[in-house]
Protein backbone atom coordinates (compact mmCIF):
# COMPACT_ATOMS: atom_id res chain seq x y z
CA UNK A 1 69.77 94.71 77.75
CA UNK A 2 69.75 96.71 81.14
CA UNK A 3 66.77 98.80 81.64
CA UNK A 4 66.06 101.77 84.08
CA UNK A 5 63.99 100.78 87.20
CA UNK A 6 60.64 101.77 86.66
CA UNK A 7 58.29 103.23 89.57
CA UNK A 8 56.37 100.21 89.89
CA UNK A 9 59.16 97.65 90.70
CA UNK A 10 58.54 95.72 93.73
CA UNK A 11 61.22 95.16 96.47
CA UNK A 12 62.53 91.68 97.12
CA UNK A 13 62.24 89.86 99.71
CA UNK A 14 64.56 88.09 101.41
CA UNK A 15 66.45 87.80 98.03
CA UNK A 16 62.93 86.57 96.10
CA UNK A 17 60.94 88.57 93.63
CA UNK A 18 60.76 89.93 90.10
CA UNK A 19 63.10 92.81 90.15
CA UNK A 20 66.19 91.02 91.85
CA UNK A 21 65.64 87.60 90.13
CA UNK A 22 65.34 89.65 86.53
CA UNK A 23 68.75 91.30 87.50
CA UNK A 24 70.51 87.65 88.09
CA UNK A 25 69.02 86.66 85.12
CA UNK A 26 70.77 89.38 83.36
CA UNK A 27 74.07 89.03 84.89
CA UNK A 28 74.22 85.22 84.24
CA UNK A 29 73.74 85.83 80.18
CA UNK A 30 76.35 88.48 80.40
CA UNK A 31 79.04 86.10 81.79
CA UNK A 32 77.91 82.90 80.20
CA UNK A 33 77.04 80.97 83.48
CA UNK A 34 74.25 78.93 84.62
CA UNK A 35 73.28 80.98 87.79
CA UNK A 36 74.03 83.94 89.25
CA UNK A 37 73.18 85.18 93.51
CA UNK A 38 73.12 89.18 94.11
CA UNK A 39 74.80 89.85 97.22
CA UNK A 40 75.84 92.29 99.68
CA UNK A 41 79.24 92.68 99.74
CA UNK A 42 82.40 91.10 98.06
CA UNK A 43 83.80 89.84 101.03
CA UNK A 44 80.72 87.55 101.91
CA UNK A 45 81.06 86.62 98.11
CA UNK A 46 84.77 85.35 97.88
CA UNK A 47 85.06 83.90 101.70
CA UNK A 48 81.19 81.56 100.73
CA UNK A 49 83.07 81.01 97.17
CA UNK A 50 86.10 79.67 98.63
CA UNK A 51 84.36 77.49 101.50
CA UNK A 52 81.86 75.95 98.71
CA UNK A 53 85.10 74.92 96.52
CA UNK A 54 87.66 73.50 99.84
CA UNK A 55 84.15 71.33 100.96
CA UNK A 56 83.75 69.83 97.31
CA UNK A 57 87.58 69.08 97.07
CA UNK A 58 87.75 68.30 100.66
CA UNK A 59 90.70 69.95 101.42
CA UNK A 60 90.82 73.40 103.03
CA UNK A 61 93.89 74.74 101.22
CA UNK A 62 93.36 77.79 99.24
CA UNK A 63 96.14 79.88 97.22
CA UNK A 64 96.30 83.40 95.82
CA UNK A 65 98.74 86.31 95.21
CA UNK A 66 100.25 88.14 98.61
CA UNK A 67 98.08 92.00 97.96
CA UNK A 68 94.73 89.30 97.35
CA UNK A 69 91.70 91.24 99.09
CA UNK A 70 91.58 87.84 101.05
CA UNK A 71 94.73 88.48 102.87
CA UNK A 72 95.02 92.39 103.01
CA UNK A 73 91.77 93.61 104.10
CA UNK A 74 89.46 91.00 106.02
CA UNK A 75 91.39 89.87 108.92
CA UNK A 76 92.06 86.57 107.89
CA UNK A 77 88.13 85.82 107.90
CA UNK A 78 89.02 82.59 105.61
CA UNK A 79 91.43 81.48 108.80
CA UNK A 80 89.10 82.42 111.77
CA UNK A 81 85.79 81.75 109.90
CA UNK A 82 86.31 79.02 107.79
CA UNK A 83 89.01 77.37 109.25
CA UNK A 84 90.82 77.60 105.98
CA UNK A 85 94.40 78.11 104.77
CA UNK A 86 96.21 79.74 102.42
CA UNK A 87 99.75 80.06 100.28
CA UNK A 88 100.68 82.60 98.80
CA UNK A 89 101.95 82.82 95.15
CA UNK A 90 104.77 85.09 93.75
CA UNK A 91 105.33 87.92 94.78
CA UNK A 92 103.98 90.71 96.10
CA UNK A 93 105.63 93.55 93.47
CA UNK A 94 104.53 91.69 90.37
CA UNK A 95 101.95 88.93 88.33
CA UNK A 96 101.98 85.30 89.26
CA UNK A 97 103.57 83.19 86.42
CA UNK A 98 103.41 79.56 85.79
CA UNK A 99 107.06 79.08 87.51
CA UNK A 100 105.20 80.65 90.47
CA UNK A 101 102.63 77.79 90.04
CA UNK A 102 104.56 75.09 89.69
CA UNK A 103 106.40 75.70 92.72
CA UNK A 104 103.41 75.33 94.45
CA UNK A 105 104.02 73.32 98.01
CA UNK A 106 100.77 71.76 97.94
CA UNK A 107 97.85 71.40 95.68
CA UNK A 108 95.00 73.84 96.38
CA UNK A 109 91.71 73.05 96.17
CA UNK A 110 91.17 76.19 94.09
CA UNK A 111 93.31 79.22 93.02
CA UNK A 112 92.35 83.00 93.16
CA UNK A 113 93.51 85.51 90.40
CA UNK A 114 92.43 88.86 90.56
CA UNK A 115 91.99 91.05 87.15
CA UNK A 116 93.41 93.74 87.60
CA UNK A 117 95.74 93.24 90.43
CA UNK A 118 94.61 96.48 92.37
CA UNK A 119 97.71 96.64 94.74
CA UNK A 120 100.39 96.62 91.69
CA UNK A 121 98.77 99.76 89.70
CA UNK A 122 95.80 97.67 87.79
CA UNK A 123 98.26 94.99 86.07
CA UNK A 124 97.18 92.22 83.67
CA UNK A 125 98.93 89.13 82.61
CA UNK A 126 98.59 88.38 78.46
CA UNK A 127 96.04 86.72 77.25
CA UNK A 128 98.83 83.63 76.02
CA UNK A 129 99.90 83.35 80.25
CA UNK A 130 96.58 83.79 81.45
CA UNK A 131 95.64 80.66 79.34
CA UNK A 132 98.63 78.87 79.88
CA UNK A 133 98.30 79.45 83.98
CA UNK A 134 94.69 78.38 83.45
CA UNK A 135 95.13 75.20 81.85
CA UNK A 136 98.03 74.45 83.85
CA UNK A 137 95.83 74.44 87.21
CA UNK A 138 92.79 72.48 85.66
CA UNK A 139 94.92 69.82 84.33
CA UNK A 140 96.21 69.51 88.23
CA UNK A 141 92.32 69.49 88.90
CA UNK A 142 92.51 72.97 90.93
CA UNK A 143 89.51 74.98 90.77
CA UNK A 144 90.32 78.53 89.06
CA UNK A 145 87.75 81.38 90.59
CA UNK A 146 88.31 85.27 89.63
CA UNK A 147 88.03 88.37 91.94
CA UNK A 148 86.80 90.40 89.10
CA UNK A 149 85.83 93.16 91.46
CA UNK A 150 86.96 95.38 88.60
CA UNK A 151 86.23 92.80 85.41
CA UNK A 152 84.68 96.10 83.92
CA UNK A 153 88.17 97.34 83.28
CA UNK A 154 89.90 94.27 81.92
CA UNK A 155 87.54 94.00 78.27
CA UNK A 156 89.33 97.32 76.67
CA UNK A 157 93.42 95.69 77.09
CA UNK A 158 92.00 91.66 76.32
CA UNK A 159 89.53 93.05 73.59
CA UNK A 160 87.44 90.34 74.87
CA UNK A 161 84.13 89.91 75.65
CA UNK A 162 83.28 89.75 79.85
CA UNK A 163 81.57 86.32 78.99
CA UNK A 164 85.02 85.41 76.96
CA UNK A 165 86.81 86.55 79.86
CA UNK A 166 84.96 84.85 82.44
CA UNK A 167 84.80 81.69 80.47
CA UNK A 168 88.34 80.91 82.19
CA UNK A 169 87.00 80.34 85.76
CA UNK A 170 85.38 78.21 87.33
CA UNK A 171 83.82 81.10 89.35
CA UNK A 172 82.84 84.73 89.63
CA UNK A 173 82.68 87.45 91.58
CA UNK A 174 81.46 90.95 90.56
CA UNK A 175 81.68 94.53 92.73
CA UNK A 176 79.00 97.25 91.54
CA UNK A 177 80.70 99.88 93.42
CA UNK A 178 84.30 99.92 91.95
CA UNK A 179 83.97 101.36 88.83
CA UNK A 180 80.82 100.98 88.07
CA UNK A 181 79.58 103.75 91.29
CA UNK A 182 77.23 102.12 92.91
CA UNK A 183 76.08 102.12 96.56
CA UNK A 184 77.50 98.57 97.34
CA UNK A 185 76.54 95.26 96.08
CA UNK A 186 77.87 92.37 94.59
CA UNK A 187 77.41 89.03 92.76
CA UNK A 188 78.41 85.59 92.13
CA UNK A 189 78.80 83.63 89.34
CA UNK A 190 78.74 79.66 88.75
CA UNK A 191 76.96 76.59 87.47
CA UNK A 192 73.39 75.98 89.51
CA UNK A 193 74.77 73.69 92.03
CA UNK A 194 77.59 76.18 92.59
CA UNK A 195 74.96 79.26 93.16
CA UNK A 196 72.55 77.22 94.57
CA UNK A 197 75.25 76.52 97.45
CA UNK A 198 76.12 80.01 97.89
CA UNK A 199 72.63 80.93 98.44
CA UNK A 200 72.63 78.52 101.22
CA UNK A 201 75.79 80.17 102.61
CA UNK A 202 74.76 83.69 102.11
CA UNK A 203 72.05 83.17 104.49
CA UNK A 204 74.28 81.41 106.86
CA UNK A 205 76.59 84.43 107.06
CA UNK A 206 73.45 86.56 107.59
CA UNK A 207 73.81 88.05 104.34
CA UNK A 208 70.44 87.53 102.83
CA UNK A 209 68.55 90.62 104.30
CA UNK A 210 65.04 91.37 104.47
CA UNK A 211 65.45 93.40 101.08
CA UNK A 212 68.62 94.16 98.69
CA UNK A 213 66.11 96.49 96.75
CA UNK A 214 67.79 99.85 97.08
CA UNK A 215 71.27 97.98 96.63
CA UNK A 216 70.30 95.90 93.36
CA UNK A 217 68.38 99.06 92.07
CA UNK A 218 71.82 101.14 92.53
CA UNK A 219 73.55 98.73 91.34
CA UNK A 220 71.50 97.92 87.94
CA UNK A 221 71.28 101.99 87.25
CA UNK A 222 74.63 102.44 87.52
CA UNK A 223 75.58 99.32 85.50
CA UNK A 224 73.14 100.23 82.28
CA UNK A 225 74.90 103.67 82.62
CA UNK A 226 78.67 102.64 82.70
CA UNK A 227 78.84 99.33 80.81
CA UNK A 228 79.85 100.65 77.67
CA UNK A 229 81.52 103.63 78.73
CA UNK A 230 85.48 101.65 80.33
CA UNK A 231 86.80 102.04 77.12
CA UNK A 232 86.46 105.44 76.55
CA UNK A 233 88.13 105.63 80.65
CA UNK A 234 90.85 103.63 79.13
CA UNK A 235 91.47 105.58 76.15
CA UNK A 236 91.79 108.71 78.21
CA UNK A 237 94.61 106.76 81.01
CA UNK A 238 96.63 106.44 77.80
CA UNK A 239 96.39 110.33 77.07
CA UNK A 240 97.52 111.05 80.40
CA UNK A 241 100.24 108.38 81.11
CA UNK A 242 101.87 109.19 77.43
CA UNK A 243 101.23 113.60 79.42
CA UNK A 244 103.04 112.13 82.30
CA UNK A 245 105.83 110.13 80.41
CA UNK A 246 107.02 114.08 79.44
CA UNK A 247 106.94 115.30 82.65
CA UNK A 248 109.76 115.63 85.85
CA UNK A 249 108.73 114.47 88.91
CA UNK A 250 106.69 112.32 87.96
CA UNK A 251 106.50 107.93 86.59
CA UNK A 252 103.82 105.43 86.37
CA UNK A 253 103.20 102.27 87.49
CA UNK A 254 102.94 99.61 84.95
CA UNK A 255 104.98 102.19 82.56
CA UNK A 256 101.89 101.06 79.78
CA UNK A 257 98.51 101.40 81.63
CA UNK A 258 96.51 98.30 80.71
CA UNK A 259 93.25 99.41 82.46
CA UNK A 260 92.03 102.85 83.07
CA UNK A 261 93.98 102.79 86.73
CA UNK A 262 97.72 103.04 87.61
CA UNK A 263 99.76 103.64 90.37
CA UNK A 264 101.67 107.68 90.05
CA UNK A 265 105.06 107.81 91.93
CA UNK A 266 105.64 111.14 92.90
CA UNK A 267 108.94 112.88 94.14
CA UNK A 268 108.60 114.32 97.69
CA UNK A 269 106.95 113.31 101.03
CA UNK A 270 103.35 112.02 101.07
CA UNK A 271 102.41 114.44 103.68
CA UNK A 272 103.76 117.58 101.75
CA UNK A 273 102.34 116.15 98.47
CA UNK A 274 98.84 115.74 100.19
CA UNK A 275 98.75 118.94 101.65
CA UNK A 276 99.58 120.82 98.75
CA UNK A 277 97.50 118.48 96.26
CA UNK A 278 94.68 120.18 98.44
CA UNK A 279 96.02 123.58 98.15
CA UNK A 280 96.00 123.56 93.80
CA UNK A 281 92.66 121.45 94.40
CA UNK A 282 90.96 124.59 95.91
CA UNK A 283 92.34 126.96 93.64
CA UNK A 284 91.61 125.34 90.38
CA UNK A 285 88.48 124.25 91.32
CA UNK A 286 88.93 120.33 89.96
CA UNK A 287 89.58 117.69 92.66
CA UNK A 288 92.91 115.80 92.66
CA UNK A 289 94.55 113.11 95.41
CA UNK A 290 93.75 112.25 98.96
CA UNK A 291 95.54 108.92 99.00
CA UNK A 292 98.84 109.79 98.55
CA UNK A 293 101.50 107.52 100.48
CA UNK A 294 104.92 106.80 100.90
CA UNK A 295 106.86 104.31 98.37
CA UNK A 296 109.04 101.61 98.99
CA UNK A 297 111.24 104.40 97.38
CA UNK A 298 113.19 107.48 99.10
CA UNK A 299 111.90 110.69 99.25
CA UNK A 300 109.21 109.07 96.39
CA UNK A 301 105.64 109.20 97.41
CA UNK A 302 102.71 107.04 95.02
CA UNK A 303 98.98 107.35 94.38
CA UNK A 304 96.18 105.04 93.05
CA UNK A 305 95.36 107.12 90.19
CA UNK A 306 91.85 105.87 88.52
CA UNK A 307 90.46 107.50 85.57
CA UNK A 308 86.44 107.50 85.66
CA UNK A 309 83.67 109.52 84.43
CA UNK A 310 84.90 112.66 85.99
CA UNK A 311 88.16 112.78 84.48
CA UNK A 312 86.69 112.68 80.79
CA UNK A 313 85.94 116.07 81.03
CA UNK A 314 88.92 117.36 82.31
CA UNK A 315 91.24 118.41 79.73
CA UNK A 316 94.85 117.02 79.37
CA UNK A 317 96.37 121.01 79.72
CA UNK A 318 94.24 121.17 83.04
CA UNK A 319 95.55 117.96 84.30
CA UNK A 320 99.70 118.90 83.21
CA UNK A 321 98.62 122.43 85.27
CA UNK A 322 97.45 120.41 87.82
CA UNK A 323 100.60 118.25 87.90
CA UNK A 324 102.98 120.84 87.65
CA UNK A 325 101.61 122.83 90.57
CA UNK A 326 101.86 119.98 93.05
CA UNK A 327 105.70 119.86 92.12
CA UNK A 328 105.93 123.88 92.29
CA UNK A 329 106.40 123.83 96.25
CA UNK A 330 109.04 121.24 96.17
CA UNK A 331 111.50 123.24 93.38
């Protein structure tokens, strides 16, 4: 289905041309929509995907969990840009529910969920609550869209198809850097009218540059290359969760990975840990953490621990020594 560029592609311009519309095309048929935009980063994606959905509702509430992307990391672009609001659902340590739902204070014009939730160590609701959460908010008339920024990672726990998966939503959104390696990039999925907005909107927010070609190009390579390879990522997580269930110092967070990311609590201070996880890094010659933090736990420090193409070849006994030599200095 995805095919290596070949020398004679021809850039796009402004968004228009073989190569890029030929990409679309093939992103659309994965997910099952009607239309599909390429675009230049994730944020542009969500904030246009959330302003198309509070105009065709008319009403500028929005809802979403408290670690959302929207509300951690963009400066509250969807208050000072789009003159939008927000509530948050749930909370912050854990999944939404349907209680969490129903206790909405005001009907949203649409909902966010993200799969995984990054900020709680790559969780997943069931398949049974996702539904049930789903159906819930459409028979209220909200609009359901999905930061699947890592949907890649979600197919191996649902054992679901990414068009099965995205079936649930309303729409899309798609990141060609996390997980998949790319240089950037993103995309957004919907019916034509939906898409056919957000082009509008992308060129509004001065997204819609003179050429995407070396973006789309990255992104497609990378894409053909990875696709099938998220379960074998996930496969390995379990080998080295069920390594780290044996070991002292060390717990995971969720206890059972359910994508091939988790969060690693680790005893002792973050700046210790990070010094030293340099230290065995250099003298075994494999890379290990630089994003080691404090916990909401004492004298516990966590990581974002993601398990990707490099960590296939690195054998479980390399990874315990690895492990047990970041402890060694704090016996």
């Amino acid at each position: 289905m995805y095919d290596y560029v070949s020398s004679d592609e021809e850039a796009d311009r402004y968004g228009q041309g073989k190569s890029i519309k030929d990409f679309e095309y093939e992103l659309k048929n994965l997910f099952g929509f009607e239309d599909c935009v390429f675009f230049q980063t994730g944020t542009m994606a969500q904030l246009i995907a959330m302003r198309i959905w509070t105009e065709q509702q008319k009403k500028s509430k929005i809802a979403f969990h408290p670690t959302c992307h929207l509300e951690l990391h963009e400066h509250s672009a969807y208050k000072v840009l789009h003159k939008l609001n927000a509530e948050l659902i749930g909370d912050q340590s854990r999944l939404i529910n349907i209680e969490d739902l129903k206790k909405l204070k005001e009907t949203p014009s649409v909902v966010i969920f993200e799969l995984p939730q990054r900020e709680i160590g790559g969780q997943l609701p069931i398949w049974k609550d996702l539904n049930e959460q789903i159906t819930y908010l459409r028979s209220k008339k909200i609009k359901v869209h999905l930061d699947g920024a890592r949907i890649w990672e979600c197919a191996s726990y649902y054992k679901k198809t990414y068009q099965e998966i995205a079936s649930l939503f309303d729409s899309v959104y798609i990141s060609f850097y996390k997980g998949i390696g790319a240089i950037s990039g993103a995309a957004l999925l919907g019916s034509q009218s939906f898409i056919d907005n957000a082009r509008i909107w992308n060129r509004r927010h001065g997204g819609n540059l003179i050429t995407a070609f070396p973006v789309y190009l990255s992104a497609r390579y990378n894409l053909k290359k990875r696709i099938a390879r998220f379960e074998k990522y996930y496969q390995k997580t379990k080998e080295i969760c069920k390594l780290i269930s044996t070991m002292q110092g060390y717990s995971i967070n969720p206890k059972t990975p359910q994508v091939n990311m988790f969060h690693l609590m680790v005893k002792g201070k973050s700046k210790d840990l990070s010094k030293r996880a340099l230290e065995v890094s250099q003298e075994m010659g494999i890379w290990g953490f630089s994003n080691i933090k404090p916990s909401d736990q004492p004298e516990v420090s966590m990581l974002e621990w993601y398990v990707g193409e490099a960590t296939l070849d690195i054998s479980l006994e390399k990874i315990e020594e690895f492990l047990n030599k970041m402890l060694h200095s704090n016996d």
